[in-house]
Protein backbone atom coordinates (compact mmCIF):
# COMPACT_ATOMS: atom_id res chain seq x y z
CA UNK A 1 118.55 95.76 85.62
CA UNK A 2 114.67 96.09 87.06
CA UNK A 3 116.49 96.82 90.29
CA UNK A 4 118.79 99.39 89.09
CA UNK A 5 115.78 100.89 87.53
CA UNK A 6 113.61 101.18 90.97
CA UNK A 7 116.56 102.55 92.67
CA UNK A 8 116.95 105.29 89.79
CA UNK A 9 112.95 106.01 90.18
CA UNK A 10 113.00 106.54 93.80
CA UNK A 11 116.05 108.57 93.59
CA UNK A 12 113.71 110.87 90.90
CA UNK A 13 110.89 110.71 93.06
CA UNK A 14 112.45 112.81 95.59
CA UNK A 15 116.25 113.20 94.82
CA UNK A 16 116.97 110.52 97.68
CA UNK A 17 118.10 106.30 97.86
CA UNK A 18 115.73 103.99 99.68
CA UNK A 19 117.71 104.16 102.11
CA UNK A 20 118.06 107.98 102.35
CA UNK A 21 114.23 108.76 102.00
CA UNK A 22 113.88 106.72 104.81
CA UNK A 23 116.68 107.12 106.92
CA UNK A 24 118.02 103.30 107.32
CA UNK A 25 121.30 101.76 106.47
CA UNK A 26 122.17 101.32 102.78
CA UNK A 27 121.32 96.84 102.73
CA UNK A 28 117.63 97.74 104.04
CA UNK A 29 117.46 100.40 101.45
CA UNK A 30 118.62 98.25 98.68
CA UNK A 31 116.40 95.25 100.05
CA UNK A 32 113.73 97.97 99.86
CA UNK A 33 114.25 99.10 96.40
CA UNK A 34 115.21 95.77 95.07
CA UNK A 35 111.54 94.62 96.37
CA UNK A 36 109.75 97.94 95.09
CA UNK A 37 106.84 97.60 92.07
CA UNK A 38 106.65 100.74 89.83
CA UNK A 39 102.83 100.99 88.87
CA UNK A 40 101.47 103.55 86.46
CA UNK A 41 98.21 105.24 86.43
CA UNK A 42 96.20 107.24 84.12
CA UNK A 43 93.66 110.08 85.51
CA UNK A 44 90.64 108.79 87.23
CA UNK A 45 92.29 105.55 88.35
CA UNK A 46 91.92 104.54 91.39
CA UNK A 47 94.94 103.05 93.34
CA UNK A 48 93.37 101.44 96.25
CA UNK A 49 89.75 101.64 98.20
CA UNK A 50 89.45 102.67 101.56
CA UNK A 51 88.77 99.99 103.90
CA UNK A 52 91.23 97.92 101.26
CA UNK A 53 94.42 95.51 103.09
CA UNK A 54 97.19 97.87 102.64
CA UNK A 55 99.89 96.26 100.07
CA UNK A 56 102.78 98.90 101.46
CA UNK A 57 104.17 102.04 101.15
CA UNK A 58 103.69 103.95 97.93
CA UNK A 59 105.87 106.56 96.99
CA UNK A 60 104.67 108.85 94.50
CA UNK A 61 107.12 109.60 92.14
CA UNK A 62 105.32 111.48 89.19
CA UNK A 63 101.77 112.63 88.68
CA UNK A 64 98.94 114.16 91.12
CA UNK A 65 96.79 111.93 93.15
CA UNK A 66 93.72 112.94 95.10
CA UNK A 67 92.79 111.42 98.75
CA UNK A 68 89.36 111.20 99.77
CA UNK A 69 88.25 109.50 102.94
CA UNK A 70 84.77 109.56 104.73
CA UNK A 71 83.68 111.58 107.87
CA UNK A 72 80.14 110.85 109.68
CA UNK A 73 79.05 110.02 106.39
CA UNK A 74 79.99 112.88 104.59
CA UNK A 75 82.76 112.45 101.66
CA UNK A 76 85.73 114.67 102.69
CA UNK A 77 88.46 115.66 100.52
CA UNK A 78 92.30 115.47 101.82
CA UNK A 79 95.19 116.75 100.58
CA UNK A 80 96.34 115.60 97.64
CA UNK A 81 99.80 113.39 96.96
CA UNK A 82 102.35 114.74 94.95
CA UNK A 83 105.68 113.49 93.84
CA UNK A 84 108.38 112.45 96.57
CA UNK A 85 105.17 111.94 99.27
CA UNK A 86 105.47 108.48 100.89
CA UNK A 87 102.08 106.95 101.48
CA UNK A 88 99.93 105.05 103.94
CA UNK A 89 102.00 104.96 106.55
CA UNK A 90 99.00 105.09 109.13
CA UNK A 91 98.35 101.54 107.43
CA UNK A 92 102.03 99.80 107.74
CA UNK A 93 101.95 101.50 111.05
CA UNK A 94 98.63 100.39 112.21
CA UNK A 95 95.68 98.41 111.43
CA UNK A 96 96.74 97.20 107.85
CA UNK A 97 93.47 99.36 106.21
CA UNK A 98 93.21 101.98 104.36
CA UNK A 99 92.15 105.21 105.80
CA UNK A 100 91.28 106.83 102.52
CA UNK A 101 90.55 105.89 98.69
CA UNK A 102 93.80 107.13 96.46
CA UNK A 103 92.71 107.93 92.99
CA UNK A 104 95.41 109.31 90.26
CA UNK A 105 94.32 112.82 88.89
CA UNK A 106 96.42 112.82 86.32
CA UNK A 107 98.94 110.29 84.66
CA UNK A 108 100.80 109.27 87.98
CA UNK A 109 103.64 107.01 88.51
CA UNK A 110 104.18 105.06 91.89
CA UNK A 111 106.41 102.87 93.56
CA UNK A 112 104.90 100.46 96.24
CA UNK A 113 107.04 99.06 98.67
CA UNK A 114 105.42 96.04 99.56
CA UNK A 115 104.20 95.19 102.81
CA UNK A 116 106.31 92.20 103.50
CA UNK A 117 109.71 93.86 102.72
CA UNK A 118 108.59 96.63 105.36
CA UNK A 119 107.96 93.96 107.84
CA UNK A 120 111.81 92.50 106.88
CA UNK A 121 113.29 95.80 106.92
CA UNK A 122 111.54 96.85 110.78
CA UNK A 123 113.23 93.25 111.89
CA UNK A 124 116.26 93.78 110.54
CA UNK A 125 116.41 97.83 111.77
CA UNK A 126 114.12 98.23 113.91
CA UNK A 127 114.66 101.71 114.42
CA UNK A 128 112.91 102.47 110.89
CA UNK A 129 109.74 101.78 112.62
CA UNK A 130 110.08 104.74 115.19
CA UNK A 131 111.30 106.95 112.33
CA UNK A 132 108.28 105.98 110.30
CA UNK A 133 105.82 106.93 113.15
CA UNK A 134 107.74 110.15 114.53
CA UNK A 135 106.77 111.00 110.03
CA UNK A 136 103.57 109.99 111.00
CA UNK A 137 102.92 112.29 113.45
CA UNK A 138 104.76 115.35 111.79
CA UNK A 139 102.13 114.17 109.05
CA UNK A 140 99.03 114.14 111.21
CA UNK A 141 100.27 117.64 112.71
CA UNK A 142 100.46 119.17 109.43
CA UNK A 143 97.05 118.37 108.75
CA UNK A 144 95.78 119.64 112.03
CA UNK A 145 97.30 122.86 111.34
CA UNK A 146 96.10 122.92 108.18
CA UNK A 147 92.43 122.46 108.96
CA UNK A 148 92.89 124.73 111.80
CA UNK A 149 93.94 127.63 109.81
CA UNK A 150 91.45 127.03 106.78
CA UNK A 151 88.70 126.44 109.42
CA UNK A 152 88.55 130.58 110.28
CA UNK A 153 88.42 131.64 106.46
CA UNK A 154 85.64 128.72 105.59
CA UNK A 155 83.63 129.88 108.32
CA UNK A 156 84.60 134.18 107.45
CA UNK A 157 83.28 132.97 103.74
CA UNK A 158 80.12 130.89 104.98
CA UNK A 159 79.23 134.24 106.71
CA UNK A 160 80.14 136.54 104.36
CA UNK A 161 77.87 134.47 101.72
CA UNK A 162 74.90 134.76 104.04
């Protein structure tokens, strides 16, 4: 039954299986899902610290989160995580840390894939790791872009204020 439920979560969280959302045959998905914690938040919670071990993935599946991560000392504000976003993969990917303090802006609902069903599911396909990276990347692009085009108009503003 607590499977069942996970499976229908995920499913909500972005209309996709496990095993859809991350593009792997349907026994990792399920293996996935069948290993997946559904955590609830309220607004101002934080979900982990950066710096934190990373416990897995998280996919958001309801509510509006708020990343914040640190830059030569200076707080710095990142996008924030909405429903259907999948989570830390820098982390699973990488070092193991977080690279930013999540903290749950409103009521949010998330389902953490934990770390040591990732590791199964890259041994068992471990094609989901290069998937997982190429999403990585189209992440860390987005961002790039996005900084890039917001850097003209913060700069037009600063000017225009002085």
């Amino acid at each position: 039954m607590q499977q069942e439920s996970r499976t229908r979560q995920m499913k909500a969280a972005h209309g996709l299986s496990a095993a859809e959302l991350l593009d792997c045959p349907v026994p990792v998905g399920l293996m996935l899902s069948g290993s997946a914690q559904s955590l609830q938040y309220c607004a101002g919670d934080v979900v982990f610290h950066r710096s934190m071990s990373c416990l897995g993935l998280y996919l958001v599946v309801s509510g509006r989160l708020l990343r914040q991560a640190e830059w030569d000392h200076t707080p710095v504000e990142l996008a924030p995580a909405r429903s259907g976003e999948l989570l830390e993969l820098a982390a699973v990917l990488g070092d193991g840390q977080h690279h930013f303090t999540l903290t749950a802006q409103t009521a949010a609902s998330v389902l953490l894939l934990p770390m040591e069903a990732v590791s199964r599911a890259f041994q068992i396909y471990s094609p989901l790791r290069m998937k997982l990276l190429e999403e990585l990347a189209r992440e860390v692009s987005r961002a790039y872009y996005n900084c890039n085009l917001c850097r003209p108009l913060r700069l037009q503003r600063a000017k225009s204020a002085a």
